[in-house]
C-alpha atoms as a PDB file:
ATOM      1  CA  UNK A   1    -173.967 170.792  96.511  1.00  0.00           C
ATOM      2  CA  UNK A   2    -171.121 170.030  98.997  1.00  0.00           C
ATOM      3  CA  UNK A   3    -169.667 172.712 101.055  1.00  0.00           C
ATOM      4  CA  UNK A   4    -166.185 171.161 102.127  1.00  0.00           C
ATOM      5  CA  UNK A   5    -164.887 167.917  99.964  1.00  0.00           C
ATOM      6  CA  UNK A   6    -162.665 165.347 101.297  1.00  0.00           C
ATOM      7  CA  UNK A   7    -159.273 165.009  99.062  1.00  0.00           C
ATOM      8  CA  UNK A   8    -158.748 161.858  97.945  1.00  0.00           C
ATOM      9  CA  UNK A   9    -156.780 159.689 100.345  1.00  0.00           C
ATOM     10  CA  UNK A  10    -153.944 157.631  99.230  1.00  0.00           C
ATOM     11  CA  UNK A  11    -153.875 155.088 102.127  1.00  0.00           C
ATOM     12  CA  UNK A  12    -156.532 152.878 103.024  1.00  0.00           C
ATOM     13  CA  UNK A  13    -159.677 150.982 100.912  1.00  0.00           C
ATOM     14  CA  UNK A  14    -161.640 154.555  99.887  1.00  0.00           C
ATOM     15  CA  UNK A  15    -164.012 154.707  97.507  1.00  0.00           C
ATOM     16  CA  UNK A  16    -165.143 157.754  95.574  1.00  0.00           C
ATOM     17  CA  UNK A  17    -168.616 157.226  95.051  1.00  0.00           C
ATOM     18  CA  UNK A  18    -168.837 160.840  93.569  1.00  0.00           C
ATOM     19  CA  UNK A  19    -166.245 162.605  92.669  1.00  0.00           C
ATOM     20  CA  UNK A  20    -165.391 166.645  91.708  1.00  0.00           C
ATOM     21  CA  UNK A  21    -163.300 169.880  92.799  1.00  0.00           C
ATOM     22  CA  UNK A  22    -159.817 170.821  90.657  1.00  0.00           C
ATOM     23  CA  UNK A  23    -158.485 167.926  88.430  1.00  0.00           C
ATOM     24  CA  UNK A  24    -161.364 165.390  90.392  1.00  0.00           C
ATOM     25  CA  UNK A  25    -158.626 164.852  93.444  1.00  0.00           C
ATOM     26  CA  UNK A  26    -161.685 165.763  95.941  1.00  0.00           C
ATOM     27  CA  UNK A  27    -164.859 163.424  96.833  1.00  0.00           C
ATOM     28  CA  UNK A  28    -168.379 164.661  98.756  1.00  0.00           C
ATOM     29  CA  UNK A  29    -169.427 161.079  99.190  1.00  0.00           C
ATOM     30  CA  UNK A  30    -166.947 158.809  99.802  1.00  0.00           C
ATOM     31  CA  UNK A  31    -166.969 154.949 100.989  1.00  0.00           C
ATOM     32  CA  UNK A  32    -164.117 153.660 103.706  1.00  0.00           C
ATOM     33  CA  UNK A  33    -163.739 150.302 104.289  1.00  0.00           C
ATOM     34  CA  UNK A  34    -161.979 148.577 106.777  1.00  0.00           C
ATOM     35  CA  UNK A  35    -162.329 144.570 108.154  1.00  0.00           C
ATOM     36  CA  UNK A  36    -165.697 143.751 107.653  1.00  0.00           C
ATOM     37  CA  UNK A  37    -166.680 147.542 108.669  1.00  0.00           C
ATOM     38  CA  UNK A  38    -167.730 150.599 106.357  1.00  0.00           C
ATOM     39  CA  UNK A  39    -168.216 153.830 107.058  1.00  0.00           C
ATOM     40  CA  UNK A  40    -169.850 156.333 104.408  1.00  0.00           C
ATOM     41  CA  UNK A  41    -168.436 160.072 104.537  1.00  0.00           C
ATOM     42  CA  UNK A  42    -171.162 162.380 102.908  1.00  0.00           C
ATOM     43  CA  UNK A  43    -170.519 166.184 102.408  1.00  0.00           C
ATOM     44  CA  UNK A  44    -173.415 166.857 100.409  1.00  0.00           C
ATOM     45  CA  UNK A  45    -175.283 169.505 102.015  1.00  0.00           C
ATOM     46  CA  UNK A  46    -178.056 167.343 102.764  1.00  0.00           C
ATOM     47  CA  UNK A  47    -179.282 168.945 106.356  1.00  0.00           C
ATOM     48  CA  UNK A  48    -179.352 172.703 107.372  1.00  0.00           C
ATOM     49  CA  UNK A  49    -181.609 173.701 104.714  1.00  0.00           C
ATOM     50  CA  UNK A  50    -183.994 176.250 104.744  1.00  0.00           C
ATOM     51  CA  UNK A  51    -186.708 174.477 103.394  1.00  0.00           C
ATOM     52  CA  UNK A  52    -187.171 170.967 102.761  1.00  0.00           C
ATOM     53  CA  UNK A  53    -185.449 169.833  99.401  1.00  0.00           C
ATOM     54  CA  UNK A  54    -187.018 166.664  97.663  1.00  0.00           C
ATOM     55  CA  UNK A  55    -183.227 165.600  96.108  1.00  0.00           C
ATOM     56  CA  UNK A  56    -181.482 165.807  99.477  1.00  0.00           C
ATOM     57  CA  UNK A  57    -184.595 163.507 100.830  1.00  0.00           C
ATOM     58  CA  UNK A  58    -183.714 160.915  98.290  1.00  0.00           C
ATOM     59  CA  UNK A  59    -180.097 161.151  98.514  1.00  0.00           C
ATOM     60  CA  UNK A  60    -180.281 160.899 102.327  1.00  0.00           C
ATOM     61  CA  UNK A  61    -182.591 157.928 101.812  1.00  0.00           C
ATOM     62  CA  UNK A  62    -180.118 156.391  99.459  1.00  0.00           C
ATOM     63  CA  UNK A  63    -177.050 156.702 102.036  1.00  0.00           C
ATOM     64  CA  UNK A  64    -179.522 155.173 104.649  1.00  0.00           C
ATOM     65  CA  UNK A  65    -180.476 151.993 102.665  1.00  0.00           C
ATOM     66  CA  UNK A  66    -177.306 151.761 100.909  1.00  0.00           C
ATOM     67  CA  UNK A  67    -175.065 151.242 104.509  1.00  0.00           C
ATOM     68  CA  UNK A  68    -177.920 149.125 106.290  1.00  0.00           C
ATOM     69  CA  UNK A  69    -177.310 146.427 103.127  1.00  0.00           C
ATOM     70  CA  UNK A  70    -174.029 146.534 102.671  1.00  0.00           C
ATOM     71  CA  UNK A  71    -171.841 143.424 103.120  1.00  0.00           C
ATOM     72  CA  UNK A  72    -168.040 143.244 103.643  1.00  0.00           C
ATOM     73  CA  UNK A  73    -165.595 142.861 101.305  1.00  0.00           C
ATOM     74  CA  UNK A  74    -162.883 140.290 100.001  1.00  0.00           C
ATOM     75  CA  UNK A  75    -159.508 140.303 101.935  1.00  0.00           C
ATOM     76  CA  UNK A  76    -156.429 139.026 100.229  1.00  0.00           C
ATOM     77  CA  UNK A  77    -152.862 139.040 101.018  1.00  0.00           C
ATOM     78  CA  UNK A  78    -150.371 140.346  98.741  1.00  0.00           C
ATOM     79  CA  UNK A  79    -147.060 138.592  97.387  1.00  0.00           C
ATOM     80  CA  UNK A  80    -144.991 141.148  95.486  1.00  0.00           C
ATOM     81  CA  UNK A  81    -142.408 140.728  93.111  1.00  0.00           C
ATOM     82  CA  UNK A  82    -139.843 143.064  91.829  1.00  0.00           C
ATOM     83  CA  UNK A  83    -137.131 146.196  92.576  1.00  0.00           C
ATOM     84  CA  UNK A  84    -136.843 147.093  96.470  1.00  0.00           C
ATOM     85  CA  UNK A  85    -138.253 150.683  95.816  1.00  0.00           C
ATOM     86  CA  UNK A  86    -141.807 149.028  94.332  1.00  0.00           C
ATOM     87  CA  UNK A  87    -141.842 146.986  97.925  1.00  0.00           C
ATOM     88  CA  UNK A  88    -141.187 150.133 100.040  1.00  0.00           C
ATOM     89  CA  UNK A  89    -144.159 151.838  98.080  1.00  0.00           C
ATOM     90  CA  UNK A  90    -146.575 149.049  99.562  1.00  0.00           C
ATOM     91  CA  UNK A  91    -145.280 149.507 102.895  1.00  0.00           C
ATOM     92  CA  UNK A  92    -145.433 153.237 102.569  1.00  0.00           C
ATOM     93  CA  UNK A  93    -149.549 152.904 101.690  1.00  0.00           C
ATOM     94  CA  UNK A  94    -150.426 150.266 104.974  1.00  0.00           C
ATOM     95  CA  UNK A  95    -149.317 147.081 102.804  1.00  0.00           C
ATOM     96  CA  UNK A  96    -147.375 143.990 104.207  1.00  0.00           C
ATOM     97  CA  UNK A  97    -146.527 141.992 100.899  1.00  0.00           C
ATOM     98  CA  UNK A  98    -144.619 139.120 101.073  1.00  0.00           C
ATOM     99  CA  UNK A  99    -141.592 137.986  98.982  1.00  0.00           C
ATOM    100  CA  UNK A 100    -142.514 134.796  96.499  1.00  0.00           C
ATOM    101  CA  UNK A 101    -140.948 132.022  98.189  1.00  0.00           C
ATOM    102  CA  UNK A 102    -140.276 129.087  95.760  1.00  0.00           C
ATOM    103  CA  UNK A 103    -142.133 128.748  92.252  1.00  0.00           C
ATOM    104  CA  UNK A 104    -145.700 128.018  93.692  1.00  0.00           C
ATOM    105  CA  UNK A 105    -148.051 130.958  94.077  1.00  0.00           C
ATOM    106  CA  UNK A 106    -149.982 130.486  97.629  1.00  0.00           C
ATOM    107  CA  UNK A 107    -153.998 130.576  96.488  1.00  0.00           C
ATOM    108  CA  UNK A 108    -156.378 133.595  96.899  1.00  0.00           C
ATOM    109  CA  UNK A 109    -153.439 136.009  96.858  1.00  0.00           C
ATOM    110  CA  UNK A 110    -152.910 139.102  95.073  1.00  0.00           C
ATOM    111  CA  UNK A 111    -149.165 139.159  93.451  1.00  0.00           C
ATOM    112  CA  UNK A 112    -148.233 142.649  92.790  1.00  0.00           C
ATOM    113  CA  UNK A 113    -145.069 142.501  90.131  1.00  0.00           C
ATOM    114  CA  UNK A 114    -143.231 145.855  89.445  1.00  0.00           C
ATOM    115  CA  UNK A 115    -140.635 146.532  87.575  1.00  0.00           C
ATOM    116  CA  UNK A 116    -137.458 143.868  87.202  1.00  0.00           C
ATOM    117  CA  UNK A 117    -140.088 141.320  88.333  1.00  0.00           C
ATOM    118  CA  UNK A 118    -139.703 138.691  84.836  1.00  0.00           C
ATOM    119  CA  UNK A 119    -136.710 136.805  85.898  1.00  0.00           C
ATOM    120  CA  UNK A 120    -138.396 136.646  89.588  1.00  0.00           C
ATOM    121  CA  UNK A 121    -141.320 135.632  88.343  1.00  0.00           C
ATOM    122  CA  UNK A 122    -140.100 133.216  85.392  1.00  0.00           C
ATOM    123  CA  UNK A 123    -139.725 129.838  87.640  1.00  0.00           C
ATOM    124  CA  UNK A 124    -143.354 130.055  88.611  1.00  0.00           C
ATOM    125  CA  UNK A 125    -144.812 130.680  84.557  1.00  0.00           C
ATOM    126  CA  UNK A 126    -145.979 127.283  84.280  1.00  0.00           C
ATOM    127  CA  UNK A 127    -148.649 127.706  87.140  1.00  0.00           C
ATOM    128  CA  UNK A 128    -149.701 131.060  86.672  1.00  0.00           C
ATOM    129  CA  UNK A 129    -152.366 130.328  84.240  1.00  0.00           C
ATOM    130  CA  UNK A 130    -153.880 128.071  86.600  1.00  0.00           C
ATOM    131  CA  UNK A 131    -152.803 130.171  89.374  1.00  0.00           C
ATOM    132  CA  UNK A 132    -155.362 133.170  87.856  1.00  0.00           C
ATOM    133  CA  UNK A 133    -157.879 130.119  87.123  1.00  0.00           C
ATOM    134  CA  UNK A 134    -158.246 129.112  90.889  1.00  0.00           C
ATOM    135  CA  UNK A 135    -159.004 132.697  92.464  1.00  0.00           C
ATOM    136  CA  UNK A 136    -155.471 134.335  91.815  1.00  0.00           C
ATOM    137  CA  UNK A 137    -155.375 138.061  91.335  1.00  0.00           C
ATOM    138  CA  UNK A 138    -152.315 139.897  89.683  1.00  0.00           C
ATOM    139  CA  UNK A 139    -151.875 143.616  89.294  1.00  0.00           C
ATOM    140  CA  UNK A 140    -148.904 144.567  87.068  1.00  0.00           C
ATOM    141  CA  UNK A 141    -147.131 148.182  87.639  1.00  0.00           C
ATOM    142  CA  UNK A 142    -145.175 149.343  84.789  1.00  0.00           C
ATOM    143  CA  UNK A 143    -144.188 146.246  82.944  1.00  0.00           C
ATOM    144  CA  UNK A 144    -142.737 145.824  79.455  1.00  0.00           C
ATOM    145  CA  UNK A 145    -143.691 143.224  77.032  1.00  0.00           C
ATOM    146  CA  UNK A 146    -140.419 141.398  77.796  1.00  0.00           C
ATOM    147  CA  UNK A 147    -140.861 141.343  81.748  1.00  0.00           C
ATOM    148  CA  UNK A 148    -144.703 140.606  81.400  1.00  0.00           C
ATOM    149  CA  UNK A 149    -144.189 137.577  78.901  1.00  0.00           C
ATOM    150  CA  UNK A 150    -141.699 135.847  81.181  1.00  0.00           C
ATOM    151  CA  UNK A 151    -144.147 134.658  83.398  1.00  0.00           C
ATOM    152  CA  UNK A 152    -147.740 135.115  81.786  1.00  0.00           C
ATOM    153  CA  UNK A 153    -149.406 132.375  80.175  1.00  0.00           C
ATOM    154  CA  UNK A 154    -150.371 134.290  77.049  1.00  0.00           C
ATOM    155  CA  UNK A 155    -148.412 136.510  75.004  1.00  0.00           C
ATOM    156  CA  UNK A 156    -148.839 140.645  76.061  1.00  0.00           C
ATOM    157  CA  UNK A 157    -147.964 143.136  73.575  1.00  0.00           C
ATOM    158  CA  UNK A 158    -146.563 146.911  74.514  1.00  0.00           C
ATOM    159  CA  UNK A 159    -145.802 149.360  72.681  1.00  0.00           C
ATOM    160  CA  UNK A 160    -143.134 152.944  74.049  1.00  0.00           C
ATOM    161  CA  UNK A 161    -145.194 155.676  73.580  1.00  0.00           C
ATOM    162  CA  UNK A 162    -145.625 159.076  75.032  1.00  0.00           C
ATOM    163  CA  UNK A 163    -148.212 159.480  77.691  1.00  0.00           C
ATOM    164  CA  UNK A 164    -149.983 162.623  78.876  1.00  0.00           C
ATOM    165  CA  UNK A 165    -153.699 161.580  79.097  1.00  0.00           C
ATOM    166  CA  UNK A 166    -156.234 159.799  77.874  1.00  0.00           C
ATOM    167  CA  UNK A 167    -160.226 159.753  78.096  1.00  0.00           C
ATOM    168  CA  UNK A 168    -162.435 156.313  79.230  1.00  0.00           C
ATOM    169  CA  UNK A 169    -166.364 155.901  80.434  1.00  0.00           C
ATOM    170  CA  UNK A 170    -167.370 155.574  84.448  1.00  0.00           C
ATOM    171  CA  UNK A 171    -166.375 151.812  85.838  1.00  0.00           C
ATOM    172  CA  UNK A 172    -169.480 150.174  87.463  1.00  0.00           C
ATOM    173  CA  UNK A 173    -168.621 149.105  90.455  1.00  0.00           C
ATOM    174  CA  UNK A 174    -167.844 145.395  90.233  1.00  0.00           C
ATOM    175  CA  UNK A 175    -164.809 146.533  87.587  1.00  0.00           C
ATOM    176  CA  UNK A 176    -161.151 145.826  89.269  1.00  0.00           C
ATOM    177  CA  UNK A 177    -161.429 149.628  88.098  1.00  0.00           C
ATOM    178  CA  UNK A 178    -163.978 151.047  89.893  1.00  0.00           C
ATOM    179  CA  UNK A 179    -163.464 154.997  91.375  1.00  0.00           C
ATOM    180  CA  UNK A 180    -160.495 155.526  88.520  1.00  0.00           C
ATOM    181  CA  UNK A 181    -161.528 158.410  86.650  1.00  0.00           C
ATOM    182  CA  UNK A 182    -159.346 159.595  83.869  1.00  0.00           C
ATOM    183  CA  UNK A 183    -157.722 162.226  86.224  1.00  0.00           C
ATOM    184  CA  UNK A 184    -155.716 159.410  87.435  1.00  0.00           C
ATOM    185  CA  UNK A 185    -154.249 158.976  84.813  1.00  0.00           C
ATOM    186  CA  UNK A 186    -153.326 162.495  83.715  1.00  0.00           C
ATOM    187  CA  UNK A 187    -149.571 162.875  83.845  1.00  0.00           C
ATOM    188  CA  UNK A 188    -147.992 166.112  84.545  1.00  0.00           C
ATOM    189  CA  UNK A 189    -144.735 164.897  83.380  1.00  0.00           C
ATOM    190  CA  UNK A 190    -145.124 163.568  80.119  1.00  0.00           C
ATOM    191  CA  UNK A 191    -142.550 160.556  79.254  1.00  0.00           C
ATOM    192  CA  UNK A 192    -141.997 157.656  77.159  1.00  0.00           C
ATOM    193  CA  UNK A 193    -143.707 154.958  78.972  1.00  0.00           C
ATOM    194  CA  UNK A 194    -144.748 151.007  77.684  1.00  0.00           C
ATOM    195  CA  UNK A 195    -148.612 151.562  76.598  1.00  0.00           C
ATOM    196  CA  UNK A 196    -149.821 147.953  76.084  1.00  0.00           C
ATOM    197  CA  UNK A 197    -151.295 147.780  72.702  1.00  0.00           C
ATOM    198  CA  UNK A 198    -152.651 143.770  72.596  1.00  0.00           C
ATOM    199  CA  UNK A 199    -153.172 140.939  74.882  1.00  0.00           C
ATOM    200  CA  UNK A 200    -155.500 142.347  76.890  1.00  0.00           C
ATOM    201  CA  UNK A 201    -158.435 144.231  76.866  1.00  0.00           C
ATOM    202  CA  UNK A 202    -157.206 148.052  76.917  1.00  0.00           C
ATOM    203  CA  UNK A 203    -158.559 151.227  78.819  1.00  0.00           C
ATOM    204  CA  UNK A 204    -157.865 154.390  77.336  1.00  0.00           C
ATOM    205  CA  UNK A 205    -154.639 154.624  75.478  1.00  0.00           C
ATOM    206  CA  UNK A 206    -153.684 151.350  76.766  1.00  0.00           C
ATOM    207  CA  UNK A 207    -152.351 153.044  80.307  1.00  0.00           C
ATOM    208  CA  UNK A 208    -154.774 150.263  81.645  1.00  0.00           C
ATOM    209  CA  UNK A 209    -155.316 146.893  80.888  1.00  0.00           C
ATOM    210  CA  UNK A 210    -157.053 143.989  82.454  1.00  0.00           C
ATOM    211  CA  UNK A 211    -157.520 140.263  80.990  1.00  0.00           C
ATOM    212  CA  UNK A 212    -158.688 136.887  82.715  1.00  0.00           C
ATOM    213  CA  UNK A 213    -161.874 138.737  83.143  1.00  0.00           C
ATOM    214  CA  UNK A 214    -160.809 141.367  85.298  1.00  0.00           C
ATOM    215  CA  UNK A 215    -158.373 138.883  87.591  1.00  0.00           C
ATOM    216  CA  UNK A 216    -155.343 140.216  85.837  1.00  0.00           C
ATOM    217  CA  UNK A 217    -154.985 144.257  85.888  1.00  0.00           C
ATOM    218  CA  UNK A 218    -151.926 146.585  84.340  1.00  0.00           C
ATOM    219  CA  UNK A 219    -151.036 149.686  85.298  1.00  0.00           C
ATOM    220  CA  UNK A 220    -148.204 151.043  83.410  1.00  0.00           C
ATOM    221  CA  UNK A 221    -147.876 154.367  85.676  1.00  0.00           C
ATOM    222  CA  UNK A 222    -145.436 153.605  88.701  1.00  0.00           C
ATOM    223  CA  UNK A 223    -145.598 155.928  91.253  1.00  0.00           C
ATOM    224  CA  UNK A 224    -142.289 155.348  92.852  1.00  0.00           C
ATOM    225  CA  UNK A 225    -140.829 156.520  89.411  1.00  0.00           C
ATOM    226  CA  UNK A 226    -142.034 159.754  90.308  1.00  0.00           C
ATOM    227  CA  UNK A 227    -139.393 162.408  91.957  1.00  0.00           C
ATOM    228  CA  UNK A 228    -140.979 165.263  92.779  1.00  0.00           C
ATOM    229  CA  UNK A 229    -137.952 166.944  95.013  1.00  0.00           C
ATOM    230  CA  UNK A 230    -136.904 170.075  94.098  1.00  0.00           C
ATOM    231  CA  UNK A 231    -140.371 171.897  93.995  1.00  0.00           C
ATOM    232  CA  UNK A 232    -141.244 170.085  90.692  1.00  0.00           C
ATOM    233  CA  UNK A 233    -145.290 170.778  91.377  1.00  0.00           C
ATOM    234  CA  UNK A 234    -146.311 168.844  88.032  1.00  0.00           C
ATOM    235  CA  UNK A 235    -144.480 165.944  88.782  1.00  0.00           C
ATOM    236  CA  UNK A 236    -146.089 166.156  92.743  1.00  0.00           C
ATOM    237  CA  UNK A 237    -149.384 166.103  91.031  1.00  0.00           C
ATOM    238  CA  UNK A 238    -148.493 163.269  89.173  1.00  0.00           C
ATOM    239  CA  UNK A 239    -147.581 161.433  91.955  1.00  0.00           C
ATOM    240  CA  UNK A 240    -150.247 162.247  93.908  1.00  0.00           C
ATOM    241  CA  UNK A 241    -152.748 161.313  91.071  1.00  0.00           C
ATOM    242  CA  UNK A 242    -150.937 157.736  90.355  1.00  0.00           C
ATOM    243  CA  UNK A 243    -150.834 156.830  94.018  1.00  0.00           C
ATOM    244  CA  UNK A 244    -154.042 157.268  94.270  1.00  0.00           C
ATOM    245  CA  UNK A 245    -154.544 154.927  91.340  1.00  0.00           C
ATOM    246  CA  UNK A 246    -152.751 152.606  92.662  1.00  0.00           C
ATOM    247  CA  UNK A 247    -154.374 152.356  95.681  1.00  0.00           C
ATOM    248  CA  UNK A 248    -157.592 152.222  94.291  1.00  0.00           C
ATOM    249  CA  UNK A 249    -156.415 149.222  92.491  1.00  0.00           C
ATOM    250  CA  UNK A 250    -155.306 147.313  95.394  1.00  0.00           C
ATOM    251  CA  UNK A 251    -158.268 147.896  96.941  1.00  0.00           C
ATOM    252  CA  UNK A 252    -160.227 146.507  94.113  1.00  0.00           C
ATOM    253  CA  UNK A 253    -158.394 143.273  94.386  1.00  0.00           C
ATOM    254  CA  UNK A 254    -159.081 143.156  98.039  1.00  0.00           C
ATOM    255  CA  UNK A 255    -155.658 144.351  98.716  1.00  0.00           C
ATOM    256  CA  UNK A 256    -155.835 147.618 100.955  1.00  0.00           C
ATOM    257  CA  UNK A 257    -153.645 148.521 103.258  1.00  0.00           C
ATOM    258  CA  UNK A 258    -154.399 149.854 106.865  1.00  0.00           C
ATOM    259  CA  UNK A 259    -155.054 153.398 108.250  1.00  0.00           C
ATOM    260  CA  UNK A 260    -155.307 154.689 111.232  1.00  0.00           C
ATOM    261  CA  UNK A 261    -158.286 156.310 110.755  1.00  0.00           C
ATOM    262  CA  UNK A 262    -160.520 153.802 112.910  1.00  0.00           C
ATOM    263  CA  UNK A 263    -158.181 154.241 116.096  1.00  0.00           C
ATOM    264  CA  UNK A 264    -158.482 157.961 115.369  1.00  0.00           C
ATOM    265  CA  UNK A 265    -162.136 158.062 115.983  1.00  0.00           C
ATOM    266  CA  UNK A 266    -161.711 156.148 118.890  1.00  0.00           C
ATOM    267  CA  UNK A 267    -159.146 159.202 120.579  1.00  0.00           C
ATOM    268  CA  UNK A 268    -159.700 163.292 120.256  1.00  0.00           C
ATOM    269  CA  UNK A 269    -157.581 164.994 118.923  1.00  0.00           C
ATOM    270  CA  UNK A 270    -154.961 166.789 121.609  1.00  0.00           C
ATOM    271  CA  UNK A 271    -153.686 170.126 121.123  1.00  0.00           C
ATOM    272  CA  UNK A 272    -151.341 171.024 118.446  1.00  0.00           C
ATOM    273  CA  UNK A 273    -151.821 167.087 116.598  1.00  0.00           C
ATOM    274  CA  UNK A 274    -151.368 167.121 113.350  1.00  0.00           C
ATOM    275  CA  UNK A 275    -153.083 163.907 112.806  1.00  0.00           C
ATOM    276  CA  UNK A 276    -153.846 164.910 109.227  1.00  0.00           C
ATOM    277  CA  UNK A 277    -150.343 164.570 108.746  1.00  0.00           C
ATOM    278  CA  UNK A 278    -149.905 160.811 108.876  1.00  0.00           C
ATOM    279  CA  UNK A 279    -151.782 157.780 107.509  1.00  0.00           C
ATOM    280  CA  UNK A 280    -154.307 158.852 104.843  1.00  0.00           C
ATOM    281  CA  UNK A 281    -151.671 160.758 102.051  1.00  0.00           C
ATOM    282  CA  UNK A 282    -147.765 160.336 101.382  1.00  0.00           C
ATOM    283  CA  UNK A 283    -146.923 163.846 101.882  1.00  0.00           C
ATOM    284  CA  UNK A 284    -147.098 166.825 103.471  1.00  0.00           C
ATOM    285  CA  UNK A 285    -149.250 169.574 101.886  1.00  0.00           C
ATOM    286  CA  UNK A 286    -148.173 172.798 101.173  1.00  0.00           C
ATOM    287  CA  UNK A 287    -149.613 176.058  99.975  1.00  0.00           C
ATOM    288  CA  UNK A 288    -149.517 175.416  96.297  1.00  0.00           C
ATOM    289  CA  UNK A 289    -150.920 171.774  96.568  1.00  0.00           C
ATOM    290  CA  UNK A 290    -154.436 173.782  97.120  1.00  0.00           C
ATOM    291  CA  UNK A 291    -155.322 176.358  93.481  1.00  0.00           C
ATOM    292  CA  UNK A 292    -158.557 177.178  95.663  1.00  0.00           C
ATOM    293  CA  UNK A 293    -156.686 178.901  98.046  1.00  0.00           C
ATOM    294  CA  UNK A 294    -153.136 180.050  96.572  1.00  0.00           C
ATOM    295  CA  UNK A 295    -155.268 181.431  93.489  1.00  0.00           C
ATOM    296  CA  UNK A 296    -158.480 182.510  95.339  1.00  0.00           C
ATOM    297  CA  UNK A 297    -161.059 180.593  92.934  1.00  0.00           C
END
């Protein structure tokens, strides 16, 4: 049991190792990683016990052996490619992507394509393939078969369908989508979106995609696309949700942006900071963001 659950951040390399509360937006053991540093969040009731309790002794043992072996991560640099409002998304969540420069993709990067990104992205087609080959990652956001066969070295197939949800098994952990449940891909605001349907090996209702063995991923939720002014609390949910996908999946590609949260530790907090406010989520919660409290459950 966990008495107070961290929500989900939407900045920064977290990792959900477990996940639960309303619609699976809350974590009691989650993983932060940061440089070649990690630090483990548990709120599993694990201490202040009456008596001793054998599962809490193993969990705690777990967390102990699990941090002491743990080895840093892969750090990449992203390249992104399509409309502005894709590139001020990265730089909203801690990412500095650059712009492709020429048709040669710079090695060990991660080239994030949105939307609008095919005629970018056409010069370079011929060395994508090897591109992927020699340690290349791509993650494609939202991309029609049209846009994705412009540049790809094999032939993608989508298909406009409507998307609400869809259902898929626990990722292990060396999956480029590892901590997505299927609450991440729940949308509130049902549209027509481009579901791929062949050319890669599909997840769910074809919402997700990867191919290349996991070096190429497809997301075809964009979280820029979604405008939640005007008190439109599905559509907020949604975005929440999907930016927390997203993030996820940057991080899985070695890709995460930066937080604050390390220079936070490092300074209390002084009175009347709102430090909560700024560098872990993309918006400002409000009393209906929380069904725990606004409908006493």
């Amino acid at each position: 049991m966990a008495s107070a659950l961290i929500e989900k951040p939407a900045c920064g390399d977290f990792l959900p190792l477990l996940d639960g509360g309303y619609d699976l937006q809350y974590s009691p053991l989650l993983e932060f990683r940061e440089g070649e540093g990690l630090v483990l969040f548990c709120q599993m009731d694990v201490t202040g016990r009456t008596e001793t309790d054998p599962a809490a002794l193993i969990l705690l043992g777990n967390i102990l052996r699990y941090v002491s072996s743990a080895k840093p991560g892969i750090r990449r640099g992203v390249i992104y490619a399509g409309e502005p409002a894709g590139r001020s998304y990265l730089e909203s969540v801690g990412v500095s992507p650059r712009a492709l420069e020429g048709n040669q993709l710079p090695p060990g990067q991660v080239l994030v394509v949105g939307p609008g990104s095919g005629p970018i992205l056409a010069p370079a087609a011929a060395t994508v393939g090897d591109w992927l080959r020699a340690g290349g990652r791509l993650i494609a956001v939202g991309l029609n078969e049209q846009e994705a066969n412009a540049f790809l070295p094999w032939k993608l197939a989508t298909a406009v369908r409507e998307h609400i949800a869809t259902y898929f098994e626990p990722f292990g952990r060396e999956s480029p989508f590892a901590g997505v449940s299927p609450a991440e891909v729940h949308n509130r605001d049902p549209r027509n979106i481009s579901l791929i349907s062949n050319g890669a090996t599909i997840v769910g209702n074809g919402v997700l995609a990867m191919a290349q063995d996991g070096r190429a991923i497809f997301c075809q939720l964009v979280p820029w696309q979604f405008d939640y002014s005007g008190e439109k609390m599905n559509v907020k949910r949604t975005f929440r949700r999907v930016a927390r996908l997203t993030n996820r999946l940057l991080a899985n590609m070695g890709a995460a942006g930066n937080t604050r949260l390390l220079a936070y530790f490092a300074k209390p907090v002084g009175t009347g900071e709102t430090r909560w406010l700024d560098g872990l989520y993309l918006d400002a919660p409000e009393e209906w963001d929380d069904p725990y409290r606004f409908f006493r459950w």
